[in-house]
C-alpha atoms as a PDB file:
ATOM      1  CA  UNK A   1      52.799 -98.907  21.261  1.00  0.00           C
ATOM      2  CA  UNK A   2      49.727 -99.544  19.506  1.00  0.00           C
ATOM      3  CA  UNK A   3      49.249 -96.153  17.929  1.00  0.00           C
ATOM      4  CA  UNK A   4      51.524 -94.701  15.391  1.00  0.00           C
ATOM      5  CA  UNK A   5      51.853 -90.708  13.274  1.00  0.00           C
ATOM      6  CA  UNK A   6      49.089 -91.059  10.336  1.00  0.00           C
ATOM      7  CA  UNK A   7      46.556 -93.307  12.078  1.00  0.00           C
ATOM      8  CA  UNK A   8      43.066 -92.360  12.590  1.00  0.00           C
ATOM      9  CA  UNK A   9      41.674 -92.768  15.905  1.00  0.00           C
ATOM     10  CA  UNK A  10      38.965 -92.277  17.750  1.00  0.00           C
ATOM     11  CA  UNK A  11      38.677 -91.206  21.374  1.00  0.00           C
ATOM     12  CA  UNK A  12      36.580 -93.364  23.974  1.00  0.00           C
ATOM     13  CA  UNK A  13      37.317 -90.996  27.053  1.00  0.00           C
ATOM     14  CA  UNK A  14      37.081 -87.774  28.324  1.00  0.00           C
ATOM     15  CA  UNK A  15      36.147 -84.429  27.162  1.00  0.00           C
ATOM     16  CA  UNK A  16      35.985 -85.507  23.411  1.00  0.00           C
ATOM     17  CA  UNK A  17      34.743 -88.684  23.713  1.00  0.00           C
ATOM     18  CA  UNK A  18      33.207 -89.714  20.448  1.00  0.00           C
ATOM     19  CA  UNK A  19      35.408 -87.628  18.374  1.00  0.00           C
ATOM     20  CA  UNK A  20      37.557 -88.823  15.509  1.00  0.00           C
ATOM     21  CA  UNK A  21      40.880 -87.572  14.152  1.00  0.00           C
ATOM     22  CA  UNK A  22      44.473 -87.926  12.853  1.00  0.00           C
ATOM     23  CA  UNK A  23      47.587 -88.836  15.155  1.00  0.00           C
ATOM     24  CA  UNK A  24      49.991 -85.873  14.394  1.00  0.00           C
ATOM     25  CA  UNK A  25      52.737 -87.416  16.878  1.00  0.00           C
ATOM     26  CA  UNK A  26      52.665 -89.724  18.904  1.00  0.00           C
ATOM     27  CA  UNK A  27      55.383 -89.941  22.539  1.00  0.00           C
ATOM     28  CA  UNK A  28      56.072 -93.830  23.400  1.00  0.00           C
ATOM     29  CA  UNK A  29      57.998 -92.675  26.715  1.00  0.00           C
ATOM     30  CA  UNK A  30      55.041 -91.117  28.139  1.00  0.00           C
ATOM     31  CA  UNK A  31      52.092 -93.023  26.816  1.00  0.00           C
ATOM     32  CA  UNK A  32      51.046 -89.963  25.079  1.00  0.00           C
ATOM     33  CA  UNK A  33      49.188 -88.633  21.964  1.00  0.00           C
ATOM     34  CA  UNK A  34      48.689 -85.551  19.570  1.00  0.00           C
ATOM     35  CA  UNK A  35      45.151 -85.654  17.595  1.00  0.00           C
ATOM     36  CA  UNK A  36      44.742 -83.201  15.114  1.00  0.00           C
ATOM     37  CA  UNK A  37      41.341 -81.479  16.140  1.00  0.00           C
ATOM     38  CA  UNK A  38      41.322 -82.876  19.793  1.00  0.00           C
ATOM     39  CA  UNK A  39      41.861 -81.659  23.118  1.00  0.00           C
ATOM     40  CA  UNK A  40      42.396 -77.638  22.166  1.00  0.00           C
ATOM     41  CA  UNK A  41      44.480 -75.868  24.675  1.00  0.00           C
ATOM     42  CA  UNK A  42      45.266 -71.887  24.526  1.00  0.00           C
ATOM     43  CA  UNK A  43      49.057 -71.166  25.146  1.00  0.00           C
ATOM     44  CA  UNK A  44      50.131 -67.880  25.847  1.00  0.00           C
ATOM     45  CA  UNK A  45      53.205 -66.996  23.161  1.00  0.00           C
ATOM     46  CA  UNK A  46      55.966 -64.542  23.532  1.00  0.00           C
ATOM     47  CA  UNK A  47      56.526 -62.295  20.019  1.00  0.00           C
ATOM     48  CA  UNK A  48      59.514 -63.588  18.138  1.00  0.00           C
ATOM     49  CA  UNK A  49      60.611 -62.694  14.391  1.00  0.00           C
ATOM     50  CA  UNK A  50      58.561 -65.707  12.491  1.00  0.00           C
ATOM     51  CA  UNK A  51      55.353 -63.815  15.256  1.00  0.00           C
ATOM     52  CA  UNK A  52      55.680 -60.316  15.884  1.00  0.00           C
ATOM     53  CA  UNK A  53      52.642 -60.004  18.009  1.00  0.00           C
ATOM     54  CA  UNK A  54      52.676 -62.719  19.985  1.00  0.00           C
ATOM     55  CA  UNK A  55      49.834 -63.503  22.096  1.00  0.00           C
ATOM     56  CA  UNK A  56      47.302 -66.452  22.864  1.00  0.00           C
ATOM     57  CA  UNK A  57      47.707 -69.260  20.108  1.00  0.00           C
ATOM     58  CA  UNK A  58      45.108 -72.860  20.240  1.00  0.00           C
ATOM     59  CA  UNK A  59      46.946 -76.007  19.923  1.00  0.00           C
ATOM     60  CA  UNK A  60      45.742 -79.566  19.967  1.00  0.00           C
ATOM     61  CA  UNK A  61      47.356 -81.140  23.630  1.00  0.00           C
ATOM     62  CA  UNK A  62      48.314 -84.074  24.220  1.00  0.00           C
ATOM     63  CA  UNK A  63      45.887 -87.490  25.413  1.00  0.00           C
ATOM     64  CA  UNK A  64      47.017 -90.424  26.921  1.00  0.00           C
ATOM     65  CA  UNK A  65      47.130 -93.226  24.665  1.00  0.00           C
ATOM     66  CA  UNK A  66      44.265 -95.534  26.519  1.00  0.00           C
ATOM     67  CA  UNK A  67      41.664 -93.100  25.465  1.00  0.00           C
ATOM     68  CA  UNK A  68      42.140 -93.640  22.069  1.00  0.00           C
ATOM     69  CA  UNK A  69      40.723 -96.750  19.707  1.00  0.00           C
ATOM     70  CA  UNK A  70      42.344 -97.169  16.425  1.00  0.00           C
ATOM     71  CA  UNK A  71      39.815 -97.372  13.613  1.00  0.00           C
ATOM     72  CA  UNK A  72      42.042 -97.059  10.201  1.00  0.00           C
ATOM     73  CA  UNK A  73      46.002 -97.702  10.329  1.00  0.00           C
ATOM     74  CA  UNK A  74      48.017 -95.434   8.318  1.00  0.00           C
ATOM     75  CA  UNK A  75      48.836 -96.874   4.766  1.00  0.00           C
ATOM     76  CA  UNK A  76      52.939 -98.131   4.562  1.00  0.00           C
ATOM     77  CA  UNK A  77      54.790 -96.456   1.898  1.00  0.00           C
ATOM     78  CA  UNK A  78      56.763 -98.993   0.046  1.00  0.00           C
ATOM     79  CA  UNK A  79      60.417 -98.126  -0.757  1.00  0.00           C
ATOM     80  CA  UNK A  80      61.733 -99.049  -3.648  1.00  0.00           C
END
């Protein structure tokens, strides 16, 4: 896959077309991507112990990967 966690892409299709961001995870299996910032979707949450209310939380969804364009690769950490 052409896209990988830490690059910066921008997206050429759909909804947010022209907007740039950070790939947050990416899923090889099913051509999928996370961009932080893109493609908000409401989720309705059950309360739980780390969320005692609960309630409607906004998440970025996923976007298949052909609607992205890589413009800056993510920088390799050397190990030493």
């Amino acid at each position: 896959m052409f896209v990988k966690t830490g690059d910066k892409v921008k997206v050429i299709a759909g909804n947010d077309k022209g907007k740039e961001g950070i790939v947050l995870s990416v899923n090889a299996k099913t051509n999928r991507v996370v961009v932080k910032g893109i493609h908000k979707v409401k989720k309705h949450e059950k309360p739980s112990q780390t969320d005692a209310n609960g309630g409607v939380v906004e998440k970025e969804g996923s976007i298949h990967a052909s609607n992205v364009k890589v413009i800056e690769k993510a920088k390799k950490e050397d190990k030493k």
